[in-house]
N, C-alpha and C. Protein backbone atom coordinates (compact mmCIF):
# COMPACT_ATOMS: atom_id res chain seq x y z
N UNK A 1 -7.75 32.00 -86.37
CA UNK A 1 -6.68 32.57 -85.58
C UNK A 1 -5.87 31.45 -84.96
N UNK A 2 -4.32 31.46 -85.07
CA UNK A 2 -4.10 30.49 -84.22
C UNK A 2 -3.39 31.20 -83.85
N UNK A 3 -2.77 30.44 -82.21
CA UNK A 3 -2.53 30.71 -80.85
C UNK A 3 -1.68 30.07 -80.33
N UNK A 4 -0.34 30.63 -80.07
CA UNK A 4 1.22 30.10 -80.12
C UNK A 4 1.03 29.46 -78.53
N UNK A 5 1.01 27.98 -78.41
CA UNK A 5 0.75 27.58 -76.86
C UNK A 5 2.47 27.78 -75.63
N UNK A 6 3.16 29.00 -76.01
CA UNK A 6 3.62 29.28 -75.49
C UNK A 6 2.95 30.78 -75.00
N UNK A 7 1.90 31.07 -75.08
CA UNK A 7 1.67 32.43 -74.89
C UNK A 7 0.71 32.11 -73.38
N UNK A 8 -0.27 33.28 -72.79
CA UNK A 8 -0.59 33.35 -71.51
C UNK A 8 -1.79 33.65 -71.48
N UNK A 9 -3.04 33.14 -71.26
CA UNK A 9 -4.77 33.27 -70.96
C UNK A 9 -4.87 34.44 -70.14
N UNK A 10 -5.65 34.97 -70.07
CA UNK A 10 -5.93 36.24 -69.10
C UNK A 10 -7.93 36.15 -69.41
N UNK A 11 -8.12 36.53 -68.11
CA UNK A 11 -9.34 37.09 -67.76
C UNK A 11 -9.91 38.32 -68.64
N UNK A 12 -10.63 37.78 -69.95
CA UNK A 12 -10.92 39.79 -70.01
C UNK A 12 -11.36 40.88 -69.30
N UNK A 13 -11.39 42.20 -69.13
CA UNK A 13 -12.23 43.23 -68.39
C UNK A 13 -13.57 42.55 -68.41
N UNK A 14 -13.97 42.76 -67.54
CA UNK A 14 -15.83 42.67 -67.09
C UNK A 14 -16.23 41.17 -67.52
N UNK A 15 -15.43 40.45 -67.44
CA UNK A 15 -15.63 39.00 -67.58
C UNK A 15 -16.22 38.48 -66.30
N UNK A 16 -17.32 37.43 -65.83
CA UNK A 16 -17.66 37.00 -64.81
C UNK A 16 -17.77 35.82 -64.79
N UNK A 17 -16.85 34.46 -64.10
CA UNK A 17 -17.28 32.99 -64.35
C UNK A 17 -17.42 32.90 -62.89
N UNK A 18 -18.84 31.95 -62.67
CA UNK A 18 -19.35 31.52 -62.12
C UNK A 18 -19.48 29.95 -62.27
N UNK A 19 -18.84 29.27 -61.03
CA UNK A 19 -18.89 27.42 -60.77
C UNK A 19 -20.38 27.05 -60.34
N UNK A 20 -21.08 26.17 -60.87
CA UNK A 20 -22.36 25.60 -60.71
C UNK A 20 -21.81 24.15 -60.27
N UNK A 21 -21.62 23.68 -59.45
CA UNK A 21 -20.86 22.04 -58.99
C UNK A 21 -19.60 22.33 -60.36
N UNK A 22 -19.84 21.21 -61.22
CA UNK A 22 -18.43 20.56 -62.54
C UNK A 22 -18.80 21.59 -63.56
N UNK A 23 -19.88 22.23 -63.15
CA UNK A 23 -19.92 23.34 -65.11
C UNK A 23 -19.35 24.68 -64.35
N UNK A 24 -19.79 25.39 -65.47
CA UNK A 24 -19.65 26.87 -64.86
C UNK A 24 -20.05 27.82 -66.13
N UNK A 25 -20.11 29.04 -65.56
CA UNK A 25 -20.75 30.77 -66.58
C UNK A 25 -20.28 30.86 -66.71
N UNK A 26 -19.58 31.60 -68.09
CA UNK A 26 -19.06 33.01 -68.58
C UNK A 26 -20.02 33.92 -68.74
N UNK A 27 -19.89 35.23 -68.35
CA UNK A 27 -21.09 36.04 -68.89
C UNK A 27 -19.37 37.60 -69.00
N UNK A 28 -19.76 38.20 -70.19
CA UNK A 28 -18.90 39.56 -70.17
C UNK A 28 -20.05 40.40 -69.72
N UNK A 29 -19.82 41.25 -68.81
CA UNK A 29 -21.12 41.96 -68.76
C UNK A 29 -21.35 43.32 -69.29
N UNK A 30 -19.85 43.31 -70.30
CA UNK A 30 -20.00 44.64 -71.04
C UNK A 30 -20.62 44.27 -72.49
N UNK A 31 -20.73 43.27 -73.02
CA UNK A 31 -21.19 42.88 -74.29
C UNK A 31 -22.33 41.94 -73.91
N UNK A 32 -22.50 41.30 -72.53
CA UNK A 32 -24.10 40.30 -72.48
C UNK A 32 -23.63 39.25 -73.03
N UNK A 33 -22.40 38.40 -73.04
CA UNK A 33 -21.99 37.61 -73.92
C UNK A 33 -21.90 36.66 -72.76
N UNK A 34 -22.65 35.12 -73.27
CA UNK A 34 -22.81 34.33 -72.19
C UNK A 34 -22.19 33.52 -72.57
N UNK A 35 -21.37 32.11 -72.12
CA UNK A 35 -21.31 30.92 -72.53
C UNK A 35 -21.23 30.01 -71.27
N UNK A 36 -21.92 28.70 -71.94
CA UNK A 36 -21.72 27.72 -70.59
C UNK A 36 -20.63 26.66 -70.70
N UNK A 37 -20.11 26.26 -70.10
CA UNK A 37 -19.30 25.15 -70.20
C UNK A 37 -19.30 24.07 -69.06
N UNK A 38 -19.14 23.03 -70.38
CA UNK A 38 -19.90 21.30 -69.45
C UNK A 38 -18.07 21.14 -68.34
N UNK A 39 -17.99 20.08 -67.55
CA UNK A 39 -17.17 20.05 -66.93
C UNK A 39 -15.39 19.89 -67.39
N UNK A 40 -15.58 19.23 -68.76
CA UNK A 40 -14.34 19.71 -69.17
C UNK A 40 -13.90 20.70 -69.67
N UNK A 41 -14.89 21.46 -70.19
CA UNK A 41 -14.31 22.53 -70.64
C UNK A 41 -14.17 23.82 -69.37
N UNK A 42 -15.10 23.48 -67.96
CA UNK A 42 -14.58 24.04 -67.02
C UNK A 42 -13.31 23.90 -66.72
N UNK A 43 -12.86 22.55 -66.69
CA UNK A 43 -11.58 22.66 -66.28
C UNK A 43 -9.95 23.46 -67.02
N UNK A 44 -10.29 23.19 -68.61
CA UNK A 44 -9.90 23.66 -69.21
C UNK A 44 -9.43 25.41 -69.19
N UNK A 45 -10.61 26.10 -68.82
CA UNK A 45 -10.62 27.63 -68.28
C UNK A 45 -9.96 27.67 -66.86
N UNK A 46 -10.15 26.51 -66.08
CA UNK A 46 -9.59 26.88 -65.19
C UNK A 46 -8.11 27.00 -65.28
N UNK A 47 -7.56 26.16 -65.73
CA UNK A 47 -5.90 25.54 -66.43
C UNK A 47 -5.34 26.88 -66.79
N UNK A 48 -6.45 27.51 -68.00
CA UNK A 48 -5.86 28.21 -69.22
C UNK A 48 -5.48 29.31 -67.90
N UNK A 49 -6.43 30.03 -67.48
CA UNK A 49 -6.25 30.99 -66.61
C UNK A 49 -5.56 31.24 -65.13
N UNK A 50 -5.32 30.18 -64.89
CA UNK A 50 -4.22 29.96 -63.70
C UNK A 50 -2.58 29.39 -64.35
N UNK A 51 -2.35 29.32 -65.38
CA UNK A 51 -1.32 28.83 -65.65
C UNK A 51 -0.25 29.84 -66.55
N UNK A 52 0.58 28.94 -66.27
CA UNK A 52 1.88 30.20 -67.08
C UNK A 52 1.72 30.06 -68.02
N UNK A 53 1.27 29.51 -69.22
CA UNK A 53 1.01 29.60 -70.40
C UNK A 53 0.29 28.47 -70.98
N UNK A 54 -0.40 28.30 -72.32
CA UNK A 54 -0.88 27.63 -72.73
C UNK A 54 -0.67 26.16 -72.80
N UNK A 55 0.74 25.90 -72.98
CA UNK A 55 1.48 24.90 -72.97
C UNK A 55 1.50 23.66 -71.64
N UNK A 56 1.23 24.81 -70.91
CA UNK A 56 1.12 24.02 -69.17
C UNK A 56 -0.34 24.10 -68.89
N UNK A 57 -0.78 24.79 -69.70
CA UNK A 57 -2.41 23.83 -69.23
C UNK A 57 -2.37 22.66 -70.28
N UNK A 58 -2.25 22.76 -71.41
CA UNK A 58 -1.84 21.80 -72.41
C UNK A 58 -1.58 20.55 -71.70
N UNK A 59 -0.76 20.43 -71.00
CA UNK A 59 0.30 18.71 -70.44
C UNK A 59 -0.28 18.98 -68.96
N UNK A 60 -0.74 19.79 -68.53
CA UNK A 60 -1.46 19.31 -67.50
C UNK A 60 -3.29 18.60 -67.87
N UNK A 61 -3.80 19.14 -68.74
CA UNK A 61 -5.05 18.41 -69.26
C UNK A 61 -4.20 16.85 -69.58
N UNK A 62 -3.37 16.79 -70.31
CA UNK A 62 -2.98 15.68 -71.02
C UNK A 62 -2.72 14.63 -69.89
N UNK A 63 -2.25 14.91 -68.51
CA UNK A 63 -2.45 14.24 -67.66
C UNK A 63 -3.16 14.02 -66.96
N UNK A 64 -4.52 14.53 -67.31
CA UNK A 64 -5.65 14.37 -66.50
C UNK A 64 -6.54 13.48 -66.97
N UNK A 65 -6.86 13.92 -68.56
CA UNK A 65 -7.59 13.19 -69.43
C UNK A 65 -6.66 12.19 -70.16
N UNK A 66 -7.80 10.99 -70.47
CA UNK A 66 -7.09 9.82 -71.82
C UNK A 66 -7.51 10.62 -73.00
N UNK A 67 -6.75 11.41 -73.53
CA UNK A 67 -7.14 11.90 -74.81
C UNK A 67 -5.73 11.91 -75.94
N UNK A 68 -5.86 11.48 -77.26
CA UNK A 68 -4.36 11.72 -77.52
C UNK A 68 -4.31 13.05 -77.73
N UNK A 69 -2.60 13.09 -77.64
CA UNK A 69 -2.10 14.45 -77.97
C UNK A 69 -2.30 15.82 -78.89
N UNK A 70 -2.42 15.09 -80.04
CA UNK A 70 -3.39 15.91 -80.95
C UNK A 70 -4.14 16.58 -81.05
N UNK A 71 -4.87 15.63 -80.50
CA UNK A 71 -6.54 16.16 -80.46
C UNK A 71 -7.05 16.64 -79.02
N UNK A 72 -6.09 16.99 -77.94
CA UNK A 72 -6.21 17.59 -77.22
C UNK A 72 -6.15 18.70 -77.42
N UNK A 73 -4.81 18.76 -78.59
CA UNK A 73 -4.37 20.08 -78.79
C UNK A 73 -5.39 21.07 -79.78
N UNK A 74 -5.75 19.91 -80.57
CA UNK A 74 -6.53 20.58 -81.39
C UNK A 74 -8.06 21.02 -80.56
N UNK A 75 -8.34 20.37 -80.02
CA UNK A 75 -9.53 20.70 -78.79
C UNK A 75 -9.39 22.13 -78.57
N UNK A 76 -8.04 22.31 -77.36
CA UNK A 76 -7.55 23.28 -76.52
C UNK A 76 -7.59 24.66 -77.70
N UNK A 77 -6.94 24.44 -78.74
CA UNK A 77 -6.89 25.61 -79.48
C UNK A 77 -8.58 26.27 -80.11
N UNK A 78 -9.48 25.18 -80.72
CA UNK A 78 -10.69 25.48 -80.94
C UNK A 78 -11.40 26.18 -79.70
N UNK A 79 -11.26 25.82 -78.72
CA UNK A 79 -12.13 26.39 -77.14
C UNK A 79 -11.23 27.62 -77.61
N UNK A 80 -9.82 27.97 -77.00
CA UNK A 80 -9.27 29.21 -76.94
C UNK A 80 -9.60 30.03 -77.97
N UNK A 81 -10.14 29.63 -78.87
CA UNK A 81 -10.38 30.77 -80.33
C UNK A 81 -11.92 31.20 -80.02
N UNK A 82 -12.71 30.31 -79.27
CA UNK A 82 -14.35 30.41 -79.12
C UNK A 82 -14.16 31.37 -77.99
N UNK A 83 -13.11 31.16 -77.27
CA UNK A 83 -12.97 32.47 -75.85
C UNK A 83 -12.57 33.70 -76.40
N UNK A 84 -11.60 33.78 -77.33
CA UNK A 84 -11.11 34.68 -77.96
C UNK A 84 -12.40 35.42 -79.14
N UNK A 85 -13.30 34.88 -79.56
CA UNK A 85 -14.29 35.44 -80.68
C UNK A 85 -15.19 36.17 -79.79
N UNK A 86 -15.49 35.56 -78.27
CA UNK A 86 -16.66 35.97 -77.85
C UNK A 86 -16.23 36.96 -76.68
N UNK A 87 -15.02 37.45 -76.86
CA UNK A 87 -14.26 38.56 -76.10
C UNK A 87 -13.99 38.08 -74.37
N UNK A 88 -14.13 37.12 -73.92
CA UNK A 88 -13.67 36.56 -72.52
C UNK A 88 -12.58 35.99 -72.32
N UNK A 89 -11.38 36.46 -73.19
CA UNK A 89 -10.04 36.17 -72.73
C UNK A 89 -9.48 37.32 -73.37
N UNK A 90 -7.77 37.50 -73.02
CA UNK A 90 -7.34 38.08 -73.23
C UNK A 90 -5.98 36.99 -73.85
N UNK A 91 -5.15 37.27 -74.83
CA UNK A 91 -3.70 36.57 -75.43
C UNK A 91 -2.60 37.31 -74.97
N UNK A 92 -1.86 36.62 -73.78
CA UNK A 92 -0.18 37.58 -73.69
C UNK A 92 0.78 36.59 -73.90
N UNK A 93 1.33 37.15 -75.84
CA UNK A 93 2.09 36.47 -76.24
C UNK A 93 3.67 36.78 -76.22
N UNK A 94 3.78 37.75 -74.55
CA UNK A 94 4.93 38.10 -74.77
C UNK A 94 5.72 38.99 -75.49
């Protein structure tokens, strides 16, 4: 699936993340669907889901981390498809 980084992250229904210090939970608690994520990819959820669209968590990671461009992007899109398979996001592509 790919995922136009002009579009918008959303919280799915019955989604629950929980901060442990730098990691944090996903658990859906309508499917039991858990995932953990180490501290970048916390931050990453945090970005995706507070931001106006993909694009601006995009160049805001890019200024956080030394990572090139690319392969940020290519990062950002692999996580968003693993959120998207395991039903804890939602895509508003407008």
């Amino acid at each position: 699936m790919t995922t136009s980084f002009e579009s918008r992250i959303a919280v799915a229904p019955d989604v629950m993340f929980r901060a442990v210090g730098e990691e944090a939970v996903l658990l859906n608690l309508k499917s039991e669907t858990y995932l953990g994520l180490d501290p970048v990819g916390t931050r990453m959820w945090t970005l995706l889901t507070e931001s106006q669209s993909i694009e601006s968590a995009y160049e805001a990671l890019l200024g956080e981390y030394e990572v090139e461009g690319g392969q940020l992007r290519h990062d950002l899109a692999g996580f968003i498809n693993k959120l998207v398979e395991n039903d804890l996001v939602l895509v508003d592509s407008h």
